[in-house]
N, C-alpha and C. Protein backbone atom coordinates (compact mmCIF):
# COMPACT_ATOMS: atom_id res chain seq x y z
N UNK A 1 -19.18 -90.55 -12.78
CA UNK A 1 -18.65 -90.88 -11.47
C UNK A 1 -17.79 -89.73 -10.93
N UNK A 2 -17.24 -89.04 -12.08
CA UNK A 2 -15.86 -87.72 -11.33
C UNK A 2 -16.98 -87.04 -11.10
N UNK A 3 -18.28 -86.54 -11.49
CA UNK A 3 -19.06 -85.35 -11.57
C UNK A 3 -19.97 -85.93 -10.08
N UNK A 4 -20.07 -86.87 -8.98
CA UNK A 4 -20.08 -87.15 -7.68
C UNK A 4 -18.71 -86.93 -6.88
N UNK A 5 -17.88 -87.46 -7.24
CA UNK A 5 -16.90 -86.80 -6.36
C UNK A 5 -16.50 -85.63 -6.38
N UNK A 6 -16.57 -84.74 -7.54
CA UNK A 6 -16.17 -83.32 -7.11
C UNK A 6 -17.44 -82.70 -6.73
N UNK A 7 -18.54 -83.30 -6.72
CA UNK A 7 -19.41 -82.59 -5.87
C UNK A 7 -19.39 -83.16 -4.38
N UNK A 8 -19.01 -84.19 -4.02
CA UNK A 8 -18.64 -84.63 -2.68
C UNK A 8 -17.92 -83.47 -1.97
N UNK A 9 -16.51 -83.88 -2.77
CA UNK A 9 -16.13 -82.90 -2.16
C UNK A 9 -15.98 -81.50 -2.16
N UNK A 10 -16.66 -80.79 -3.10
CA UNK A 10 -16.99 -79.16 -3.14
C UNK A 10 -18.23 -78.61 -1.98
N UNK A 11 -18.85 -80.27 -1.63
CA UNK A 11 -20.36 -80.29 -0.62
C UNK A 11 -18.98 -79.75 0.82
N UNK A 12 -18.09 -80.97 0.77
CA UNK A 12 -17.00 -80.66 2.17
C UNK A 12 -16.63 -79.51 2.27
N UNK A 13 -15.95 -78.89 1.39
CA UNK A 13 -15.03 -77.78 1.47
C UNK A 13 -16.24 -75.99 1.80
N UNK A 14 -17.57 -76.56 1.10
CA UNK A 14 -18.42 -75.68 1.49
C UNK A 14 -18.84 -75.93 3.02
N UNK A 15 -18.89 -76.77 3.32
CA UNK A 15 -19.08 -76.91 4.92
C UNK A 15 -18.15 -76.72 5.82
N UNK A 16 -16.75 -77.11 5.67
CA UNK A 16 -15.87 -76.55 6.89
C UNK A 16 -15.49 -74.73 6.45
N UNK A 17 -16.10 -74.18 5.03
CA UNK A 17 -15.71 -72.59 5.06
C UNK A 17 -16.48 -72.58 6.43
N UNK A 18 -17.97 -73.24 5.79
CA UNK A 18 -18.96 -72.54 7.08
C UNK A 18 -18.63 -72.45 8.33
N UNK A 19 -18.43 -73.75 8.60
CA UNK A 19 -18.24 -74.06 10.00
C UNK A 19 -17.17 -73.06 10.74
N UNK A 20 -15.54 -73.04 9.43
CA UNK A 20 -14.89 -72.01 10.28
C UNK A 20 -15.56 -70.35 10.18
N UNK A 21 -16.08 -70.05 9.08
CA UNK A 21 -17.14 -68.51 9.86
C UNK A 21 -17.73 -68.52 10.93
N UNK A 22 -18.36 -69.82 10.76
CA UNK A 22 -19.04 -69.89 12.44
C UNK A 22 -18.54 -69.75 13.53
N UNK A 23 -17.60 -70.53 13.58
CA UNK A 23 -16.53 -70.05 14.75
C UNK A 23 -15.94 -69.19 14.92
N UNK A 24 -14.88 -68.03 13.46
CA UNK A 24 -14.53 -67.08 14.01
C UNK A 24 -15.89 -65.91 14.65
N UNK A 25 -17.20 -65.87 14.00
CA UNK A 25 -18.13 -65.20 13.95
C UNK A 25 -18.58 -64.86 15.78
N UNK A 26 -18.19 -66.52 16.10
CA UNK A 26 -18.94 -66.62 17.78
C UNK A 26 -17.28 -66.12 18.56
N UNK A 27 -16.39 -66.04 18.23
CA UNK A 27 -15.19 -65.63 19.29
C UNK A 27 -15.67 -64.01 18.70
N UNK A 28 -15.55 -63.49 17.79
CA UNK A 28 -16.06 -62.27 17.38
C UNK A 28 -16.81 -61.35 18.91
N UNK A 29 -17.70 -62.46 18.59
CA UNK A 29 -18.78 -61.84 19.62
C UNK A 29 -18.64 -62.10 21.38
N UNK A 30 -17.95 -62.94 21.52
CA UNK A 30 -17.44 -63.34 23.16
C UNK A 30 -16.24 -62.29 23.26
N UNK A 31 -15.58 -61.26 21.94
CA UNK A 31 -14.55 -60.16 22.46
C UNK A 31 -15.28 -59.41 22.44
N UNK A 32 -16.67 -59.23 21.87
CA UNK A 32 -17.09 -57.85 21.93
C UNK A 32 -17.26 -57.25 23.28
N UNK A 33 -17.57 -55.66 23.63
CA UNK A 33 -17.86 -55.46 24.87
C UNK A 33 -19.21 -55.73 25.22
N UNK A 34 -19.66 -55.49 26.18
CA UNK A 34 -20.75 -55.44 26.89
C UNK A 34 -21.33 -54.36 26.67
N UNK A 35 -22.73 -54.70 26.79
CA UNK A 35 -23.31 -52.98 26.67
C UNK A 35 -23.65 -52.34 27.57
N UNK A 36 -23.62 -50.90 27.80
CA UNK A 36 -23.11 -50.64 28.66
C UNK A 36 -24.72 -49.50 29.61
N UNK A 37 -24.88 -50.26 30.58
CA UNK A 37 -26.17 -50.05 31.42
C UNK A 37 -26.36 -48.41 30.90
N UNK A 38 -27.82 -48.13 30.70
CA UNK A 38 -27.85 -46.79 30.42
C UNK A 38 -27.71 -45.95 31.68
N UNK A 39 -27.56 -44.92 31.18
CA UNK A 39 -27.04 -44.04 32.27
C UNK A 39 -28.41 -42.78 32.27
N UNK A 40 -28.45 -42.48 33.68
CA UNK A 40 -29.93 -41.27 33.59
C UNK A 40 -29.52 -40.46 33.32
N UNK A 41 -30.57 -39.58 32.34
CA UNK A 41 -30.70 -38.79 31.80
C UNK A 41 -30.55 -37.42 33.42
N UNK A 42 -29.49 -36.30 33.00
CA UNK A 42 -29.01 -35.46 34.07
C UNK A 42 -30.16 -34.56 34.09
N UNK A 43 -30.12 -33.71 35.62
CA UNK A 43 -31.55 -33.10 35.88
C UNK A 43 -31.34 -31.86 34.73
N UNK A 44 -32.05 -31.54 34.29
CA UNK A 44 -32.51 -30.24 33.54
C UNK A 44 -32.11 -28.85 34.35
N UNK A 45 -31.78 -28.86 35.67
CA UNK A 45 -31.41 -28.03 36.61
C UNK A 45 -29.64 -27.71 36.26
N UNK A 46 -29.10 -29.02 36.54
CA UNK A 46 -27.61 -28.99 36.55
C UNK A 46 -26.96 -28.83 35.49
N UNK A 47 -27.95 -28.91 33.77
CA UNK A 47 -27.51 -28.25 32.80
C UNK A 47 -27.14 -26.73 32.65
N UNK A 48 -25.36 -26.87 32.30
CA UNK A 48 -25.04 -25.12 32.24
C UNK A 48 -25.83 -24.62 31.50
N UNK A 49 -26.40 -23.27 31.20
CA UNK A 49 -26.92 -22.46 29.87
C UNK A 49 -26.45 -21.61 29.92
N UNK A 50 -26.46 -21.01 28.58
CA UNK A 50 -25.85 -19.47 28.29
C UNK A 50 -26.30 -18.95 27.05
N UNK A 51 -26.50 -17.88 27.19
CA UNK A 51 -26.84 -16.86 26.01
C UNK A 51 -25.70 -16.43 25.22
N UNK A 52 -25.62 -16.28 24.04
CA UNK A 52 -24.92 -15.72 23.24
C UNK A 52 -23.90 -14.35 23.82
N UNK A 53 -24.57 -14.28 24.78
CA UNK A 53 -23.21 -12.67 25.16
C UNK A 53 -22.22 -11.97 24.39
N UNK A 54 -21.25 -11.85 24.08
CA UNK A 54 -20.34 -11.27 23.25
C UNK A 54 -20.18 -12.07 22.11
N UNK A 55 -20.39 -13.28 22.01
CA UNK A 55 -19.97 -13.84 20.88
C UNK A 55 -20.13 -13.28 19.75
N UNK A 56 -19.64 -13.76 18.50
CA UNK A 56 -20.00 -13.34 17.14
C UNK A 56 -19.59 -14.32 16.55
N UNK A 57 -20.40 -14.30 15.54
CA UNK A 57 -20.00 -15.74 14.55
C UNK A 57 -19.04 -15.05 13.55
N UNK A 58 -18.83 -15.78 12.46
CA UNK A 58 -17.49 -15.68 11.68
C UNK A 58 -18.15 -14.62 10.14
N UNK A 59 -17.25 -14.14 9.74
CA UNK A 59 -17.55 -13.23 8.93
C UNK A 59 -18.38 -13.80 7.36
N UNK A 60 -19.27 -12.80 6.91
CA UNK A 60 -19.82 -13.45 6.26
C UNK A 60 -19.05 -13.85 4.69
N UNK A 61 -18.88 -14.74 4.20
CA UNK A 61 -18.21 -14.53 3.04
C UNK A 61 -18.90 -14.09 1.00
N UNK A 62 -17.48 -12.88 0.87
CA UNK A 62 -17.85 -12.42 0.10
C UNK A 62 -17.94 -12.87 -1.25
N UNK A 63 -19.36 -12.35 -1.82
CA UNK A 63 -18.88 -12.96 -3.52
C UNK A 63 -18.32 -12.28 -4.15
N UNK A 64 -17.24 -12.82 -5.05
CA UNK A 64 -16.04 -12.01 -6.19
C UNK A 64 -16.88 -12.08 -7.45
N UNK A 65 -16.51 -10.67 -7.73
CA UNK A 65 -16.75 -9.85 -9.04
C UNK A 65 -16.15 -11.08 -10.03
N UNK A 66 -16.78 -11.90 -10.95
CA UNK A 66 -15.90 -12.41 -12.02
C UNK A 66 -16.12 -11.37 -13.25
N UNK A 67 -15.02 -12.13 -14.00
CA UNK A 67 -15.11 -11.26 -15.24
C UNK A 67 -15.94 -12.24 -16.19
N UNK A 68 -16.67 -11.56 -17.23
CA UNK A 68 -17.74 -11.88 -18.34
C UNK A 68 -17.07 -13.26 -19.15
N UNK A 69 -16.07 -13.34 -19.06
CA UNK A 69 -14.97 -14.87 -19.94
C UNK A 69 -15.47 -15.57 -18.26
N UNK A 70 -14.83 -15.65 -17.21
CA UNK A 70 -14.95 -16.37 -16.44
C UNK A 70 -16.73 -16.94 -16.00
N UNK A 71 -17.92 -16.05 -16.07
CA UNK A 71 -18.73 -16.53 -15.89
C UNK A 71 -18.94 -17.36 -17.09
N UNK A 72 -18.82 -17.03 -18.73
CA UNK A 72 -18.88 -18.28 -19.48
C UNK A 72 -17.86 -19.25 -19.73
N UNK A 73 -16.99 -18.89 -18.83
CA UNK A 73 -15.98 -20.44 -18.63
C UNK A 73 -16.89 -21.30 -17.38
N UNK A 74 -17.39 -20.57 -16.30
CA UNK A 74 -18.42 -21.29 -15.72
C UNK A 74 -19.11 -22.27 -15.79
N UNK A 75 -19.88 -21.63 -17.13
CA UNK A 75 -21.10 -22.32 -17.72
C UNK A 75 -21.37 -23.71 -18.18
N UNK A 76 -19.82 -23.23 -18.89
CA UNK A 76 -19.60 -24.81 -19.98
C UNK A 76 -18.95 -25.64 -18.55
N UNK A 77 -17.78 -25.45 -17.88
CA UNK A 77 -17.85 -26.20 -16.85
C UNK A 77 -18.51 -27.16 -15.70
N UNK A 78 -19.19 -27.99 -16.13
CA UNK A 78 -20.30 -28.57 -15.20
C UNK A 78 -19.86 -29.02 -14.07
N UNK A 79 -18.42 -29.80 -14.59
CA UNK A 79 -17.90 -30.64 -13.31
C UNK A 79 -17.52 -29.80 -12.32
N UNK A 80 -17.14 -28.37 -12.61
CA UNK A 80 -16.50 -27.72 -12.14
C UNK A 80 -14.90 -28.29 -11.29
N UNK A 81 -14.03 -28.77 -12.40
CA UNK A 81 -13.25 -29.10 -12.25
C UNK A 81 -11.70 -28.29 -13.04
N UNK A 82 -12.64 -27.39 -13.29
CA UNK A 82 -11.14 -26.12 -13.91
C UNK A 82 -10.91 -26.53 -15.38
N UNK A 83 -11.67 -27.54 -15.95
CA UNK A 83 -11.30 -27.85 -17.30
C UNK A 83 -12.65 -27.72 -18.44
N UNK A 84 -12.21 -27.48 -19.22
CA UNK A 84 -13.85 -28.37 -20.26
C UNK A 84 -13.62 -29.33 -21.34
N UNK A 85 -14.55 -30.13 -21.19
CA UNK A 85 -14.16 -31.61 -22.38
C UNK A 85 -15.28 -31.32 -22.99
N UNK A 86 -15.15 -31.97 -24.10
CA UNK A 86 -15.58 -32.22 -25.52
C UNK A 86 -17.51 -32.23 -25.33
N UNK A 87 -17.45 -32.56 -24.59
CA UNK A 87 -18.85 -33.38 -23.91
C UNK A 87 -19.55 -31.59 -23.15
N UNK A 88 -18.94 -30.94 -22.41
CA UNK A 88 -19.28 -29.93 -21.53
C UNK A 88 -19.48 -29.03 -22.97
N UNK A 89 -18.82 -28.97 -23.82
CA UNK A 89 -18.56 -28.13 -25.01
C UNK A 89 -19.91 -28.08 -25.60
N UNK A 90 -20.30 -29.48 -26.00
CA UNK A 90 -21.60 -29.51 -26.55
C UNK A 90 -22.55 -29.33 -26.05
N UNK A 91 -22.68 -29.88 -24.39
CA UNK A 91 -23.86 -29.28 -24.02
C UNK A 91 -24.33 -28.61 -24.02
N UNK A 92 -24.10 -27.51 -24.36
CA UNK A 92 -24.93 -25.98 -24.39
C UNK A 92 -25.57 -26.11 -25.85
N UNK A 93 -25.04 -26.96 -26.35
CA UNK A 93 -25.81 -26.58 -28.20
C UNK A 93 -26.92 -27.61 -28.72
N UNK A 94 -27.64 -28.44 -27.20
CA UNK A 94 -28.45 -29.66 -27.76
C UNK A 94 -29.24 -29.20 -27.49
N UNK A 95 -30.12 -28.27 -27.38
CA UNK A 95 -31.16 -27.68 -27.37
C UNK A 95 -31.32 -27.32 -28.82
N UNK A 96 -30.14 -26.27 -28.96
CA UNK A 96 -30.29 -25.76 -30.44
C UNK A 96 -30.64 -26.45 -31.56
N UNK A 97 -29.69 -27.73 -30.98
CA UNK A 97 -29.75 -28.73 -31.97
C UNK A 97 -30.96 -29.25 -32.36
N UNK A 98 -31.83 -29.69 -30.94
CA UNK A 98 -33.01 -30.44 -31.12
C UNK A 98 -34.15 -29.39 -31.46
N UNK A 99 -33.91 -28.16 -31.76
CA UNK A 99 -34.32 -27.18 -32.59
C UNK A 99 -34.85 -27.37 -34.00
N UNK A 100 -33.65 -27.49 -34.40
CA UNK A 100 -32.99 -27.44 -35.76
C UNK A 100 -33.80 -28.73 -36.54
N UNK A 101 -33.19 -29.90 -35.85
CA UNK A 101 -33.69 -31.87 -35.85
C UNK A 101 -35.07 -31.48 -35.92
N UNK A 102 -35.73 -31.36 -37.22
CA UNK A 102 -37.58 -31.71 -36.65
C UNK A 102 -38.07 -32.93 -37.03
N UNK A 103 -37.05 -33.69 -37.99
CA UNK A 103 -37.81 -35.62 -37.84
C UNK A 103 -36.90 -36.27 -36.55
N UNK A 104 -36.14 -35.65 -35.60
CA UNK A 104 -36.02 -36.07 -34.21
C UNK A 104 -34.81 -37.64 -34.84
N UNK A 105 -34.18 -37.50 -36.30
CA UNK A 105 -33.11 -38.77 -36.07
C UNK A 105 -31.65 -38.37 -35.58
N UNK A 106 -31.65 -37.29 -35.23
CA UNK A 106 -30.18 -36.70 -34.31
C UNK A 106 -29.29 -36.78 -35.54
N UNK A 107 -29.80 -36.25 -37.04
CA UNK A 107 -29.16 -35.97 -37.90
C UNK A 107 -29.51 -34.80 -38.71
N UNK A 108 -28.71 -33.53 -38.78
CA UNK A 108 -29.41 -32.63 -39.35
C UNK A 108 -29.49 -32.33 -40.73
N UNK A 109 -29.93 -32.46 -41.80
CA UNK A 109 -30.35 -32.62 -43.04
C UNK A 109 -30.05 -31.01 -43.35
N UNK A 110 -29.90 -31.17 -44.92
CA UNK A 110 -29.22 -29.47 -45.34
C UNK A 110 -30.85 -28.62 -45.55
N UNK A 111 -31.51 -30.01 -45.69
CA UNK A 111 -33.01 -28.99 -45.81
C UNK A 111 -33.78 -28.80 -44.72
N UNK A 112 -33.30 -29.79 -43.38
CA UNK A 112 -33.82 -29.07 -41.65
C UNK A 112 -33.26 -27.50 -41.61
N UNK A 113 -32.37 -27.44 -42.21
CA UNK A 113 -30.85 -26.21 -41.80
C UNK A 113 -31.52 -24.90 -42.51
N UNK A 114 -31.93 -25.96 -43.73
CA UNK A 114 -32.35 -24.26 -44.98
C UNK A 114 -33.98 -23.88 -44.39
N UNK A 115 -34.35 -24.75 -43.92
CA UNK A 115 -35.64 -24.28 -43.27
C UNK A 115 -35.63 -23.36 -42.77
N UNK A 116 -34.75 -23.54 -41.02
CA UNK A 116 -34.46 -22.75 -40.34
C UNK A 116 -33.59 -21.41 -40.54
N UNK A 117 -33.28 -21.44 -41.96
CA UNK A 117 -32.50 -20.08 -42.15
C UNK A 117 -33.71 -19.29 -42.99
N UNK A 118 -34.11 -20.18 -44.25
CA UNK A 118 -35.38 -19.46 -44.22
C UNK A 118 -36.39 -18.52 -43.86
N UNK A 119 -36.58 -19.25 -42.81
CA UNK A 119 -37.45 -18.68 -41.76
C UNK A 119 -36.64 -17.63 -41.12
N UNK A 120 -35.55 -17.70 -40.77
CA UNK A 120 -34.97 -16.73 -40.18
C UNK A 120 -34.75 -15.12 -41.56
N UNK A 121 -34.77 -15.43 -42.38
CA UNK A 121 -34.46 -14.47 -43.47
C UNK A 121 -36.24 -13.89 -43.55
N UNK A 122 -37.22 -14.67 -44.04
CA UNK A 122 -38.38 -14.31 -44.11
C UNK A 122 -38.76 -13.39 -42.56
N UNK A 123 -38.18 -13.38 -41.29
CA UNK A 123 -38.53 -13.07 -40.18
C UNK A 123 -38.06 -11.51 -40.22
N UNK A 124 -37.04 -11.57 -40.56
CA UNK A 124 -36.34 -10.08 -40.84
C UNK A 124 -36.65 -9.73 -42.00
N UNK A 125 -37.27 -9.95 -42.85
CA UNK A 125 -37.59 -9.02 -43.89
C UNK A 125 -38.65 -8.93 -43.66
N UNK A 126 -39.13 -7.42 -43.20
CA UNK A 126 -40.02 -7.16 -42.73
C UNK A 126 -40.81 -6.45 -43.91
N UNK A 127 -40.34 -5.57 -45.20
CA UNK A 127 -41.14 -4.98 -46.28
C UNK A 127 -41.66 -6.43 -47.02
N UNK A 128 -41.11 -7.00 -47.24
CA UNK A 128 -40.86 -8.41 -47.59
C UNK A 128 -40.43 -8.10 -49.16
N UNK A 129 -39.42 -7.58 -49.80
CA UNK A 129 -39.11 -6.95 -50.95
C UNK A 129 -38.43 -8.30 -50.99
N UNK A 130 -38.02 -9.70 -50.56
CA UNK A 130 -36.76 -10.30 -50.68
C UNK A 130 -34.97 -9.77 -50.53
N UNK A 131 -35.34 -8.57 -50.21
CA UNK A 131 -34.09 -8.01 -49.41
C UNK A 131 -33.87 -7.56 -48.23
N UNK A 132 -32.42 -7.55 -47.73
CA UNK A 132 -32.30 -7.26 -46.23
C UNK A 132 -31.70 -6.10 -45.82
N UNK A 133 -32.22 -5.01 -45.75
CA UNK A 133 -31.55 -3.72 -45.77
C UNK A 133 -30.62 -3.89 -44.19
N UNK A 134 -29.85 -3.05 -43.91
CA UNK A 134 -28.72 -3.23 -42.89
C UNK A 134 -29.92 -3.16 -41.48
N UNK A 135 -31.12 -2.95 -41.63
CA UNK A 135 -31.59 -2.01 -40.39
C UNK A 135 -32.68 -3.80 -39.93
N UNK A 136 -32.58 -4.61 -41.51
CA UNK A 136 -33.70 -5.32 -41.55
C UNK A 136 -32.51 -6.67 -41.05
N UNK A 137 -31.32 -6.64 -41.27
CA UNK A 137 -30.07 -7.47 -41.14
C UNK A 137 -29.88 -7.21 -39.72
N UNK A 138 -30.04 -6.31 -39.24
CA UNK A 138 -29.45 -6.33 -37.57
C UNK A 138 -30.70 -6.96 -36.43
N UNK A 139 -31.69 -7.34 -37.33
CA UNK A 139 -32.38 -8.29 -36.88
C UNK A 139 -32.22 -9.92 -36.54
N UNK A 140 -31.15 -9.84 -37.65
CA UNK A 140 -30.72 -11.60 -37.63
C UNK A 140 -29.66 -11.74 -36.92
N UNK A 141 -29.11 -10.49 -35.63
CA UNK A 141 -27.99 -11.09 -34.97
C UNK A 141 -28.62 -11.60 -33.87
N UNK A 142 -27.79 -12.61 -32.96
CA UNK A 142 -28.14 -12.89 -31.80
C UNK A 142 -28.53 -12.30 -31.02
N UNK A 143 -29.71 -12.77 -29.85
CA UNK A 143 -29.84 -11.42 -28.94
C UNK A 143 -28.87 -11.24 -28.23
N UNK A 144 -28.74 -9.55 -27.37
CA UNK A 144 -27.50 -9.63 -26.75
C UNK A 144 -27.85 -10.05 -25.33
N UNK A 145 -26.30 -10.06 -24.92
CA UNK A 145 -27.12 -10.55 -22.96
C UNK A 145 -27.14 -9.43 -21.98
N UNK A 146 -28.07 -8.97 -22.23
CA UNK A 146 -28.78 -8.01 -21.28
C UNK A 146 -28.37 -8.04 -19.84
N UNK A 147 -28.13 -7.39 -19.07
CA UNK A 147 -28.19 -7.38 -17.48
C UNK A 147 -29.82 -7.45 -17.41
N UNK A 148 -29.59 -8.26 -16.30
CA UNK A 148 -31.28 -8.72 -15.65
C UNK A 148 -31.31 -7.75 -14.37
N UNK A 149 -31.89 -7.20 -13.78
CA UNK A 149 -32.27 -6.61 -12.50
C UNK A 149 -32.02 -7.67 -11.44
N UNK A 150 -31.46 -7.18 -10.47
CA UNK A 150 -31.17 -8.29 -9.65
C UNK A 150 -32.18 -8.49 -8.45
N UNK A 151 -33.42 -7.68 -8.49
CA UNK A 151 -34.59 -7.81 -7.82
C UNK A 151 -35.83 -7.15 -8.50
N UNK A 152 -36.44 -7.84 -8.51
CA UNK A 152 -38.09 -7.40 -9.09
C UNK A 152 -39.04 -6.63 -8.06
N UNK A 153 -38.60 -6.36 -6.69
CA UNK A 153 -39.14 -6.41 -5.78
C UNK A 153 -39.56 -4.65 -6.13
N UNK A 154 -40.76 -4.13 -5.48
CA UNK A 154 -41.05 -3.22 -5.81
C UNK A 154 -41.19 -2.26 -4.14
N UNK A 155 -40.53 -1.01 -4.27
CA UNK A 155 -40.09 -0.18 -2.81
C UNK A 155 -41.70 0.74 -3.05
């Protein structure tokens, strides 16, 4: 019997919300303005024109020289918000990572790791004696970062 009356009256209280939206909804619209008769389009004659004459637009702006720390403070910066978190830090190394990962469980095993060094030792030993002479060792550093040409274009 309570589970009819509070739906009685939850049926009421949903009907006078309505009713008062309804009403503020229609005074709403009896303040709005009127719309307002279009107006003709002006002759194509009585439009001023003008050419650019002396003007000049605004100077072009220059790009600053950064220094080699600031372009890789750049890098890791995604948000570009002047900081780097933990998260911006790593991004640069999930590639490497998913390198490294070859059963793909985002855990790297000491024998994914010895693979890849492996291979990296067998790559530089080029007599293949099992040794790395200094000339066969300066193979296993990183590459360096080269300047790129800043046009391919041919004069």
């Amino acid at each position: 019997m309570q589970r009819f009356i509070l739906g009685g009256v939850t049926a009421l209280v949903m009907l006078s919300i309505g009713l008062f939206w309804w009403q503020g909804r229609a005074e709403v619209e009896q303040g709005a303005p009127l719309p307002q008769a279009v107006v003709a389009a002006p002759d194509p004659q009585e439009i001023p024109s003008t050419g650019p004459g002396d003007f000049e637009g605004p100077e072009l702006p220059e790009a600053t020289e950064q220094t080699r720390e600031q372009r890789r403070f750049g890098r890791y910066d995604r948000d570009r918000d002047g900081r780097i978190t933990r998260n911006e830090m790593l991004s640069t190394r999930v590639d490497a990572f998913r390198k490294l990962d070859k059963d793909g469980n985002n855990l790297l095993t000491f024998e994914e790791w010895a693979v890849a060094t492996v291979t990296r030792f067998e790559d530089a030993d080029t007599n293949r004696d099992q040794w790395l002479s200094p000339a066969e060792f300066r193979r296993t550093a990183p590459p360096s970062a080269k300047t790129k040409p800043k046009c391919s274009c041919k004069s």
